[in-house]
N, C-alpha and C. Protein backbone atom coordinates (compact mmCIF):
# COMPACT_ATOMS: atom_id res chain seq x y z
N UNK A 1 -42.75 -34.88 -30.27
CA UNK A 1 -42.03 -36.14 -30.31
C UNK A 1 -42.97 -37.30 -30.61
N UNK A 2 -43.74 -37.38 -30.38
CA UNK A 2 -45.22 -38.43 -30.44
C UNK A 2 -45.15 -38.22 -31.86
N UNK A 3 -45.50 -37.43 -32.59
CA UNK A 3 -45.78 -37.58 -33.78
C UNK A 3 -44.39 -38.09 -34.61
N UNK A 4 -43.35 -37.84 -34.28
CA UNK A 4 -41.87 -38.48 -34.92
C UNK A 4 -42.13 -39.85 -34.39
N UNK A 5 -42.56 -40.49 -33.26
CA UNK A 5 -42.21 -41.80 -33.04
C UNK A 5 -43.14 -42.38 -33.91
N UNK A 6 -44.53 -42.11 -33.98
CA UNK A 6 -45.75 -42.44 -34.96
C UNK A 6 -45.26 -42.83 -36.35
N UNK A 7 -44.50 -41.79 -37.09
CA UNK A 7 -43.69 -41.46 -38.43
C UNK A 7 -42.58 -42.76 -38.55
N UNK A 8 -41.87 -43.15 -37.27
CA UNK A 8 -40.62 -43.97 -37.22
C UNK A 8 -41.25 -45.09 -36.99
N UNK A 9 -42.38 -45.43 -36.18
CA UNK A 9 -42.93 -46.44 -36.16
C UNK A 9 -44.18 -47.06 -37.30
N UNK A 10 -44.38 -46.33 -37.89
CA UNK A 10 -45.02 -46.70 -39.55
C UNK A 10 -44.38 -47.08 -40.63
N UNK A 11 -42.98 -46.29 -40.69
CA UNK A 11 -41.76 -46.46 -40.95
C UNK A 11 -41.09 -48.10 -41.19
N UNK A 12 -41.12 -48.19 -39.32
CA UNK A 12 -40.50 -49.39 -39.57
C UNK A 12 -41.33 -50.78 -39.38
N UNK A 13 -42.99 -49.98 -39.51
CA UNK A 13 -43.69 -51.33 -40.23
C UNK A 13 -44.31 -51.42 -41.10
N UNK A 14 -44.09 -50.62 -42.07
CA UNK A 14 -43.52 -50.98 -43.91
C UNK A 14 -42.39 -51.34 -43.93
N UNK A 15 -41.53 -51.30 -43.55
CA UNK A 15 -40.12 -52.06 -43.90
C UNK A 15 -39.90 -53.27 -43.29
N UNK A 16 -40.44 -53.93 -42.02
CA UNK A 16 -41.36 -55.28 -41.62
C UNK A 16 -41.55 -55.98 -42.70
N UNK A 17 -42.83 -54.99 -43.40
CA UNK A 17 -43.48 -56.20 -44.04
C UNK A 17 -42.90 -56.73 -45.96
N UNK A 18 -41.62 -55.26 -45.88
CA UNK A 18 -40.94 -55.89 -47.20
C UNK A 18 -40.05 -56.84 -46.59
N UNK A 19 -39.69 -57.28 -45.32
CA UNK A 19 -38.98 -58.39 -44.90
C UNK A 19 -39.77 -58.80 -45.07
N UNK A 20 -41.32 -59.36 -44.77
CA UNK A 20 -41.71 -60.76 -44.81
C UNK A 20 -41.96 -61.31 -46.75
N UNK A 21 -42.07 -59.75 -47.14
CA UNK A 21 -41.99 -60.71 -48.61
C UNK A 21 -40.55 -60.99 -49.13
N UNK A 22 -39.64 -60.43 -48.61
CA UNK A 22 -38.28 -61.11 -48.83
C UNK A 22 -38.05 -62.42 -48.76
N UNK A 23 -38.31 -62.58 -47.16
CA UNK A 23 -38.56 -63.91 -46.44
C UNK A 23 -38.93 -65.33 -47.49
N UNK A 24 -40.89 -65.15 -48.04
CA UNK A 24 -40.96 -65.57 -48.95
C UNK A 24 -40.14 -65.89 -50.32
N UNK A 25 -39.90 -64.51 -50.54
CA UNK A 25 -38.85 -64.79 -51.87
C UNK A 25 -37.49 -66.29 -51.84
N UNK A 26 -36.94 -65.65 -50.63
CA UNK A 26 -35.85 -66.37 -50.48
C UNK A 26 -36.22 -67.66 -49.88
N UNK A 27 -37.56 -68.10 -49.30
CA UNK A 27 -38.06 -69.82 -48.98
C UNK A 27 -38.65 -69.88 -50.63
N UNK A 28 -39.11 -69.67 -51.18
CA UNK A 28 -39.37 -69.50 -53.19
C UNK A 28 -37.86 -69.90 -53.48
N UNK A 29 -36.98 -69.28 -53.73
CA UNK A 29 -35.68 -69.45 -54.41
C UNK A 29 -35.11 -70.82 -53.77
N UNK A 30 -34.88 -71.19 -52.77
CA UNK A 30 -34.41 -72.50 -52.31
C UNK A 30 -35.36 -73.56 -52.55
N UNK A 31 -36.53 -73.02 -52.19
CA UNK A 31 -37.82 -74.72 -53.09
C UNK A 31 -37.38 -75.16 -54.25
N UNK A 32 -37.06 -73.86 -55.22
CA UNK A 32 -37.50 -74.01 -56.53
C UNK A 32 -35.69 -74.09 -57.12
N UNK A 33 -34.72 -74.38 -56.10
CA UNK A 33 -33.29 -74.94 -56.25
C UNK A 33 -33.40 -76.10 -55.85
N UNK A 34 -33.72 -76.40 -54.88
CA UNK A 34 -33.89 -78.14 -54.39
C UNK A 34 -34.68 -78.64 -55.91
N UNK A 35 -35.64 -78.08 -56.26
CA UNK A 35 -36.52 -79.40 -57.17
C UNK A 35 -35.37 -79.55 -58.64
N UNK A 36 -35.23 -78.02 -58.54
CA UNK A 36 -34.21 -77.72 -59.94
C UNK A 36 -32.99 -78.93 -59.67
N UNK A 37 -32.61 -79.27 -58.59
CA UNK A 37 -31.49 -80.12 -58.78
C UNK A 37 -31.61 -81.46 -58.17
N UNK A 38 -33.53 -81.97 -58.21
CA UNK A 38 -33.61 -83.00 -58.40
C UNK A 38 -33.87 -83.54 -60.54
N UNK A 39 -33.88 -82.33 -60.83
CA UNK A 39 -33.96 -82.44 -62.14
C UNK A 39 -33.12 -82.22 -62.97
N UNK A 40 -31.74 -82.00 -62.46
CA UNK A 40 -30.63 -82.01 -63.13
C UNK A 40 -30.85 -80.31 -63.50
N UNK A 41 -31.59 -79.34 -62.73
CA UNK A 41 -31.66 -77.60 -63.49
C UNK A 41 -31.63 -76.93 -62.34
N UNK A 42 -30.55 -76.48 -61.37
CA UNK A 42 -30.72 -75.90 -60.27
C UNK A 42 -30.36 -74.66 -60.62
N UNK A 43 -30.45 -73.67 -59.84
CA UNK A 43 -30.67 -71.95 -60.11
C UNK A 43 -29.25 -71.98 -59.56
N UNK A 44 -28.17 -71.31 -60.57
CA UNK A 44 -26.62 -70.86 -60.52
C UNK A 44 -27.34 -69.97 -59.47
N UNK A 45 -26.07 -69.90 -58.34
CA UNK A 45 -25.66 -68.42 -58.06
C UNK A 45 -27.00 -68.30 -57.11
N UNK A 46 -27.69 -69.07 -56.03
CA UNK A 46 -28.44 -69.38 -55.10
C UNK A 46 -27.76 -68.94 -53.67
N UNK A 47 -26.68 -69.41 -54.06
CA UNK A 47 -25.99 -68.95 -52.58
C UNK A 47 -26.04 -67.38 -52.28
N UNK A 48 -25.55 -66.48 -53.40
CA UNK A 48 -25.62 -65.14 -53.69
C UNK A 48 -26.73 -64.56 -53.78
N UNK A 49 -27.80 -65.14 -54.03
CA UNK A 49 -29.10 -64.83 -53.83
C UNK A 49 -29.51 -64.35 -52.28
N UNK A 50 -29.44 -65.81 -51.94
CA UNK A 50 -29.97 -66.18 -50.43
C UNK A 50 -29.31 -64.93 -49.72
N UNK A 51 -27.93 -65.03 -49.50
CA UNK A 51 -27.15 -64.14 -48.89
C UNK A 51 -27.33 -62.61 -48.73
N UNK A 52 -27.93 -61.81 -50.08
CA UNK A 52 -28.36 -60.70 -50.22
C UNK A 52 -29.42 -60.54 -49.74
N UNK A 53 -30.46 -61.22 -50.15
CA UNK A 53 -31.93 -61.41 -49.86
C UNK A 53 -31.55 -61.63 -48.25
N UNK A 54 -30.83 -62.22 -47.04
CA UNK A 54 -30.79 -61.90 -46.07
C UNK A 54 -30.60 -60.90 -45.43
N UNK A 55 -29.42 -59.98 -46.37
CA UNK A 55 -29.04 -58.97 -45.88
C UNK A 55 -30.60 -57.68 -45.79
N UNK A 56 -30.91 -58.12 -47.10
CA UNK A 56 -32.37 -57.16 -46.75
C UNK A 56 -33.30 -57.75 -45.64
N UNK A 57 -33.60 -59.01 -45.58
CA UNK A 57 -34.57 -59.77 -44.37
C UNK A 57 -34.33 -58.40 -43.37
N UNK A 58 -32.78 -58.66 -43.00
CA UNK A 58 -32.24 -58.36 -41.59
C UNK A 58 -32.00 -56.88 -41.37
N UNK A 59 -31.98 -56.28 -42.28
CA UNK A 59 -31.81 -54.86 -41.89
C UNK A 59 -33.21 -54.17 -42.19
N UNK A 60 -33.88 -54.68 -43.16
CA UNK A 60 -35.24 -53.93 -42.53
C UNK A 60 -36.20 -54.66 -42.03
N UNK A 61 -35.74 -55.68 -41.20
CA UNK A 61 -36.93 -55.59 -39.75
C UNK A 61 -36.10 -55.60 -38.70
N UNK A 62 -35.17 -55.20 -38.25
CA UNK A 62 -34.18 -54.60 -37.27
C UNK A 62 -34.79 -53.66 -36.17
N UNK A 63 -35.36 -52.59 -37.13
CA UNK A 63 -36.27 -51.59 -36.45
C UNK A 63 -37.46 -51.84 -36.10
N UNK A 64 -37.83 -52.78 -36.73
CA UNK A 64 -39.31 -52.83 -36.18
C UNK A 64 -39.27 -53.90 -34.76
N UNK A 65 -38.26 -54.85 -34.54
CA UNK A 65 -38.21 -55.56 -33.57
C UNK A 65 -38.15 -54.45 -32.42
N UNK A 66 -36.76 -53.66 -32.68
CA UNK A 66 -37.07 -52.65 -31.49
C UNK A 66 -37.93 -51.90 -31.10
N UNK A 67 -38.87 -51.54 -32.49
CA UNK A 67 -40.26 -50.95 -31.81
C UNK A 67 -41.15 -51.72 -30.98
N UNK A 68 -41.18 -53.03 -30.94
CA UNK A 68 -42.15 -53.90 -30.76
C UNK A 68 -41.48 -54.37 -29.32
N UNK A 69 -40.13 -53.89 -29.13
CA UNK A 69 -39.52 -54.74 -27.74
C UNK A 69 -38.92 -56.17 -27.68
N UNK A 70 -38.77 -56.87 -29.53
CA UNK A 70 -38.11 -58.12 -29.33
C UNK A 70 -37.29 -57.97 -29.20
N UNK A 71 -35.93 -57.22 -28.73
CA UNK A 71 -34.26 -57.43 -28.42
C UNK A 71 -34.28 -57.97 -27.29
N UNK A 72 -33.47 -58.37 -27.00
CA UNK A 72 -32.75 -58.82 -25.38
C UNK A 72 -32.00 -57.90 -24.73
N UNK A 73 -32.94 -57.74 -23.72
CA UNK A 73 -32.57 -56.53 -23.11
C UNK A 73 -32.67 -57.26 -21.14
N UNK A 74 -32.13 -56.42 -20.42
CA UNK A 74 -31.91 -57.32 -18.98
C UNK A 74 -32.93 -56.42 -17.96
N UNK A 75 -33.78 -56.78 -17.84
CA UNK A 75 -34.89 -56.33 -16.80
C UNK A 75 -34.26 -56.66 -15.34
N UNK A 76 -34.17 -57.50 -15.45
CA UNK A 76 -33.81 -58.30 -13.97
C UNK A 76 -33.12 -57.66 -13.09
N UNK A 77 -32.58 -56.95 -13.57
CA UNK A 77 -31.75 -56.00 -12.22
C UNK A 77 -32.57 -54.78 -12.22
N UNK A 78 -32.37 -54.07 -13.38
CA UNK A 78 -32.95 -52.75 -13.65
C UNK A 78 -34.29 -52.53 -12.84
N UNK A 79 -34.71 -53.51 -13.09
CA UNK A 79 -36.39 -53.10 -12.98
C UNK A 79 -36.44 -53.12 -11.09
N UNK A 80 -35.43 -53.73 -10.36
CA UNK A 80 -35.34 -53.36 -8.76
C UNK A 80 -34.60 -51.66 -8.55
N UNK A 81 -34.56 -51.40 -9.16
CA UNK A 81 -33.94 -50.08 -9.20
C UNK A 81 -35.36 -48.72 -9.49
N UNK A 82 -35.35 -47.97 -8.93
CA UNK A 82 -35.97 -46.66 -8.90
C UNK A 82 -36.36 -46.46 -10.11
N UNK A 83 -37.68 -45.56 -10.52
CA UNK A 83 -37.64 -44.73 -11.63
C UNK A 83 -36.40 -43.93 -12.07
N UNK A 84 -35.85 -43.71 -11.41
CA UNK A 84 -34.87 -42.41 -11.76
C UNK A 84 -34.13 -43.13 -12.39
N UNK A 85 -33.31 -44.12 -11.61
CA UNK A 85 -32.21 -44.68 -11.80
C UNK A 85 -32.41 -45.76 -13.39
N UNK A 86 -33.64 -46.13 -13.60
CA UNK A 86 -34.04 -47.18 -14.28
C UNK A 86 -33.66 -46.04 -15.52
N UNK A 87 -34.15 -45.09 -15.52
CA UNK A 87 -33.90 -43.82 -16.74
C UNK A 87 -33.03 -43.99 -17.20
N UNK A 88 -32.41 -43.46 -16.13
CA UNK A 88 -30.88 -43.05 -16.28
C UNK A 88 -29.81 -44.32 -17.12
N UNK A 89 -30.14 -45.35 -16.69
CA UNK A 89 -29.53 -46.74 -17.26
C UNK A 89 -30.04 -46.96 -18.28
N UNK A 90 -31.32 -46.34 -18.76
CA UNK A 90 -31.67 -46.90 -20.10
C UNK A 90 -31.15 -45.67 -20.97
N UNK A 91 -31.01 -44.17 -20.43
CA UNK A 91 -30.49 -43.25 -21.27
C UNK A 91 -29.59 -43.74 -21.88
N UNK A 92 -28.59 -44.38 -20.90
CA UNK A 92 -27.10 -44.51 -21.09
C UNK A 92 -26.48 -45.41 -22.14
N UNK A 93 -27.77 -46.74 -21.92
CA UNK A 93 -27.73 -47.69 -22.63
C UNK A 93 -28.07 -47.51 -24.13
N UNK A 94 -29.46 -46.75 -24.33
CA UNK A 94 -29.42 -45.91 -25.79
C UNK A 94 -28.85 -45.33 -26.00
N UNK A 95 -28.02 -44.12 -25.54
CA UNK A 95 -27.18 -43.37 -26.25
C UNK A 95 -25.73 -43.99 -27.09
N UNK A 96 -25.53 -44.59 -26.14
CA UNK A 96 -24.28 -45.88 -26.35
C UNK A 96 -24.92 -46.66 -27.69
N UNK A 97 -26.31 -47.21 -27.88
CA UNK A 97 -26.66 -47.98 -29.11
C UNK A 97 -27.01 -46.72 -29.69
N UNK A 98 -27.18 -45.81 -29.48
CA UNK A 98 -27.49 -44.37 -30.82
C UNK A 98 -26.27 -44.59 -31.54
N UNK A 99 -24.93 -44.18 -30.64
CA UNK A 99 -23.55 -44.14 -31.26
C UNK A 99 -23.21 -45.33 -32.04
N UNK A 100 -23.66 -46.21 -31.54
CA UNK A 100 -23.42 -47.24 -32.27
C UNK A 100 -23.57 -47.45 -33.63
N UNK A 101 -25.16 -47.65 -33.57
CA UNK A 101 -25.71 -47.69 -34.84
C UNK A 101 -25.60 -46.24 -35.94
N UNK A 102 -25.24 -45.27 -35.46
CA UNK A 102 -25.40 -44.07 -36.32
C UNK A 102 -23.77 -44.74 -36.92
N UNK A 103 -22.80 -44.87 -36.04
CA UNK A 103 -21.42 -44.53 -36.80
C UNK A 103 -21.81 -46.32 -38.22
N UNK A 104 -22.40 -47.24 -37.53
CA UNK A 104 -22.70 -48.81 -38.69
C UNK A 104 -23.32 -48.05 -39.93
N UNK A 105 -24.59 -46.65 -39.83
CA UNK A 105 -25.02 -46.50 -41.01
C UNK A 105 -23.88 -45.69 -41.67
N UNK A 106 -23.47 -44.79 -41.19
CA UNK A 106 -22.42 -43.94 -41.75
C UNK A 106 -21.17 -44.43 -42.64
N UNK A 107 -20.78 -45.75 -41.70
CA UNK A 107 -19.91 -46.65 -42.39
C UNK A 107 -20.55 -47.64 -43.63
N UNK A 108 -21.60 -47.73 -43.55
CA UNK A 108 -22.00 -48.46 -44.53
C UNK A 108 -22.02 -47.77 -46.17
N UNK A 109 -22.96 -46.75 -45.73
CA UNK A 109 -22.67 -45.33 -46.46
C UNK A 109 -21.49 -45.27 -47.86
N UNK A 110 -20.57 -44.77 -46.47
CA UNK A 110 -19.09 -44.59 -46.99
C UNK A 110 -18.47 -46.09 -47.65
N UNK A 111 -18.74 -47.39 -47.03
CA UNK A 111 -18.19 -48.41 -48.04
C UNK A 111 -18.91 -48.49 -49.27
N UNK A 112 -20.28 -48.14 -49.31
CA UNK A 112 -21.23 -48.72 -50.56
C UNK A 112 -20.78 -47.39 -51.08
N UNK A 113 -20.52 -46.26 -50.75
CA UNK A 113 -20.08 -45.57 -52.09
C UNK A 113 -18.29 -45.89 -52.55
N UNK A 114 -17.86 -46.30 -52.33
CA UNK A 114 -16.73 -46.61 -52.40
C UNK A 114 -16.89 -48.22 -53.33
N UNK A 115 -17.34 -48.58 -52.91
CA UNK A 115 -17.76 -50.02 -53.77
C UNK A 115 -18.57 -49.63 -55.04
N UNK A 116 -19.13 -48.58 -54.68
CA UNK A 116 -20.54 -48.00 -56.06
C UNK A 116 -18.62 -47.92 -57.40
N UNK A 117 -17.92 -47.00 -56.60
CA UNK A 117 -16.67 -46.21 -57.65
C UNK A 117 -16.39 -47.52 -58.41
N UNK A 118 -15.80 -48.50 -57.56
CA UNK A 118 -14.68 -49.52 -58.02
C UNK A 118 -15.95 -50.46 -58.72
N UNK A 119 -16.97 -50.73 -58.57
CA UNK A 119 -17.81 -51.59 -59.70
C UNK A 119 -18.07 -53.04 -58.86
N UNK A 120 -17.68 -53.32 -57.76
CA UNK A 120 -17.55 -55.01 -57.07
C UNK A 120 -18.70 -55.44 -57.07
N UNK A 121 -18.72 -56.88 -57.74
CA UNK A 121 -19.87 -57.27 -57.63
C UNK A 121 -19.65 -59.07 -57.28
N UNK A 122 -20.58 -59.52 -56.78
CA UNK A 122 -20.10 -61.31 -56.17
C UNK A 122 -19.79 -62.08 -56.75
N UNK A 123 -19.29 -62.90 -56.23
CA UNK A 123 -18.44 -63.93 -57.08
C UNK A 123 -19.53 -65.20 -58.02
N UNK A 124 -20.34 -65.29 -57.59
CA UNK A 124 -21.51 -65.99 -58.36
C UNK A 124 -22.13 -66.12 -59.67
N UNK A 125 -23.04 -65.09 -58.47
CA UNK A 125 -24.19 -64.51 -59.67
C UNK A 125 -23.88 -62.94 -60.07
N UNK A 126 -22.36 -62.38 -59.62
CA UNK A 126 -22.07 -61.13 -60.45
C UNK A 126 -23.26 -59.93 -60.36
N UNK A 127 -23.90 -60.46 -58.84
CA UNK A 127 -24.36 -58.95 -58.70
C UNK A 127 -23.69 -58.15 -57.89
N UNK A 128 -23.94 -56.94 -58.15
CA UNK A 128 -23.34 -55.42 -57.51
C UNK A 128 -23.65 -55.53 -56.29
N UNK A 129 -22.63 -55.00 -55.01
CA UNK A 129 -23.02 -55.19 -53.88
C UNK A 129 -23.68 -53.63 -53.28
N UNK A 130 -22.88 -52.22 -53.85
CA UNK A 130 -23.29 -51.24 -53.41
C UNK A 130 -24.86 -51.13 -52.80
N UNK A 131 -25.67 -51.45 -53.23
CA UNK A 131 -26.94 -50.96 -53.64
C UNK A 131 -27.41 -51.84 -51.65
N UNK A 132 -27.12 -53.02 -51.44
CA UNK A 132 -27.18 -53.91 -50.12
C UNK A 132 -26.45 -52.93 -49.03
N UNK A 133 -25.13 -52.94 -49.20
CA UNK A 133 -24.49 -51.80 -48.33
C UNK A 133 -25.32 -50.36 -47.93
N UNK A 134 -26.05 -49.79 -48.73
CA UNK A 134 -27.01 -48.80 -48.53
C UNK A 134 -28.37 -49.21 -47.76
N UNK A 135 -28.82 -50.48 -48.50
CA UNK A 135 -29.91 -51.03 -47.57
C UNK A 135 -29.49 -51.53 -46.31
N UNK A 136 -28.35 -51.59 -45.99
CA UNK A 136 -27.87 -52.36 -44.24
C UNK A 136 -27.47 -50.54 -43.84
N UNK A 137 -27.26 -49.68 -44.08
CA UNK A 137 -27.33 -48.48 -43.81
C UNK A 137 -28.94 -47.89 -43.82
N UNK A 138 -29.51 -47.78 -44.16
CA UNK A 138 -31.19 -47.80 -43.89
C UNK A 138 -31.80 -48.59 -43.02
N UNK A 139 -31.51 -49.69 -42.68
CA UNK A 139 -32.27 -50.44 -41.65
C UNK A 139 -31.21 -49.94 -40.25
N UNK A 140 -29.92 -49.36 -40.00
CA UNK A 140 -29.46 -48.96 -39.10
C UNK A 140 -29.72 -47.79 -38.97
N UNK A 141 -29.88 -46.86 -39.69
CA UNK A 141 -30.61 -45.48 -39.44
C UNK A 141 -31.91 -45.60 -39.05
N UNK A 142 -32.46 -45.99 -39.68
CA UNK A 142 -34.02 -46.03 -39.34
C UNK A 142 -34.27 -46.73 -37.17
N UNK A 143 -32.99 -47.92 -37.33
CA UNK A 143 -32.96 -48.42 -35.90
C UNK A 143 -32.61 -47.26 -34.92
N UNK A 144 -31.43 -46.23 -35.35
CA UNK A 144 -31.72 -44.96 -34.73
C UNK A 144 -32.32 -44.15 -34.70
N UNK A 145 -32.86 -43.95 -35.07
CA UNK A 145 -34.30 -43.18 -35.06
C UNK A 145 -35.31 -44.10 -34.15
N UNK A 146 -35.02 -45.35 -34.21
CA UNK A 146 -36.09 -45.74 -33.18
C UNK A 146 -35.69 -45.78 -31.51
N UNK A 147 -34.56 -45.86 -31.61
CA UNK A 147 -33.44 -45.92 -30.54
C UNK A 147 -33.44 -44.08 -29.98
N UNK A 148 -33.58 -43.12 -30.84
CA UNK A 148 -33.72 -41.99 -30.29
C UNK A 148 -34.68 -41.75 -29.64
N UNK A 149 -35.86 -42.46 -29.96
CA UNK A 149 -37.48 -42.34 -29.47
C UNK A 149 -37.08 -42.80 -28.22
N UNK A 150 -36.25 -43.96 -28.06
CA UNK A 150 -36.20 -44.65 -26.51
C UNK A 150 -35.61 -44.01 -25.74
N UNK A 151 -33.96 -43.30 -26.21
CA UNK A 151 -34.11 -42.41 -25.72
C UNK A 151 -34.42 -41.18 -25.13
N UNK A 152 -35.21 -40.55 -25.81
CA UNK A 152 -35.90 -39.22 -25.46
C UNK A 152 -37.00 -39.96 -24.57
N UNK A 153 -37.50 -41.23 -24.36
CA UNK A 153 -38.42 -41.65 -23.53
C UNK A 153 -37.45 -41.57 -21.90
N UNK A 154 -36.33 -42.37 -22.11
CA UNK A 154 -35.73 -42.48 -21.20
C UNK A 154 -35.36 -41.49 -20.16
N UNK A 155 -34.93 -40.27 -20.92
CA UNK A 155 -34.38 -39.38 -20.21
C UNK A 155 -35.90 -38.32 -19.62
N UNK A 156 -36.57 -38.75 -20.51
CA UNK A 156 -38.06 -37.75 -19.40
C UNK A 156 -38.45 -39.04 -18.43
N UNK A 157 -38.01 -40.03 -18.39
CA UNK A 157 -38.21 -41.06 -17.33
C UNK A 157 -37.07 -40.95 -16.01
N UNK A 158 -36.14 -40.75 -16.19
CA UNK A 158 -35.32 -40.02 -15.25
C UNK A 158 -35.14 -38.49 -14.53
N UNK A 159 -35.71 -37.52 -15.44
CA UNK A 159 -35.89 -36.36 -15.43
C UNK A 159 -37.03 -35.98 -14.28
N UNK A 160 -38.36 -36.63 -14.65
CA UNK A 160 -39.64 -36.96 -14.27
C UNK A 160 -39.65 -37.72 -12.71
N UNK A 161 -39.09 -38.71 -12.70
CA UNK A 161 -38.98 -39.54 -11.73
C UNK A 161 -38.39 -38.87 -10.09
């Protein structure tokens, strides 16, 4: 298991750091729309930009926050509670976000191929959305997979305890 979390956690910091050049991209595309439309030449179809370019920001560094422990998560009770019990609540709590996030990639999946058939693309700038729908399905898989690590931590923390 060490070596899968190693794999998921390298994983999801290469996909980190294509968020931070996203990031860039999309503070690039709004500079260079503000000046464009102090000059009468702003970049059509910015909104559709931005919007996509978020959707990637946000789904691949999703996983890496949870590797790193930025979610909001509630210590405050838990942590007066036993080893055992502390397990046991965090099993419960990952398995519940396993289900979660596995059925978001699955669905994503299934809409972006369904969108791939019919051709939809934005109202803007007339790009294709399929291809985003797959990337918000990759940054939720990959979050389960990191979410499995917590769990399989969890339950030898209850097991153990």
């Amino acid at each position: 298991m060490a070596s899968f979390e190693r794999i998921i956690n390298l994983i999801a910091e290469k996909s980190d750091r294509i968020a931070q050049v996203t990031t860039f991209i999309m503070m690039l595309i709004i500079v260079l729309n503000s000046i464009g439309r102090l000059i009468s030449y702003p970049i059509y179809g910015t909104e559709d930009y931005v919007s996509f370019l978020s959707i990637i920001l946000v789904s691949f560094t999703i996983a890496y926050c949870a590797v790193r422990k930025g979610h909001i998560h509630i210590d405050f009770v838990v942590s007066r509670f036993s080893q055992r019990i502390q397990g046991i609540v965090g099993s419960i709590t990952n398995l519940l976000s396993l289900g979660l996030f596995s059925i978001a990639s699955w669905q994503c999946i299934v809409l972006g191929i369904r969108m791939m058939q019919t051709g939809e693309k934005s109202m803007t700038a007339l790009i294709i959305i399929y291809p985003f729908l797959f990337v918000v399905a990759f940054g939720c898989l990959l979050l389960s997979f990191v979410i499995m690590v917590d769990l399989w931590k969890s339950l030898t923390k209850a097991v153990k305890s």
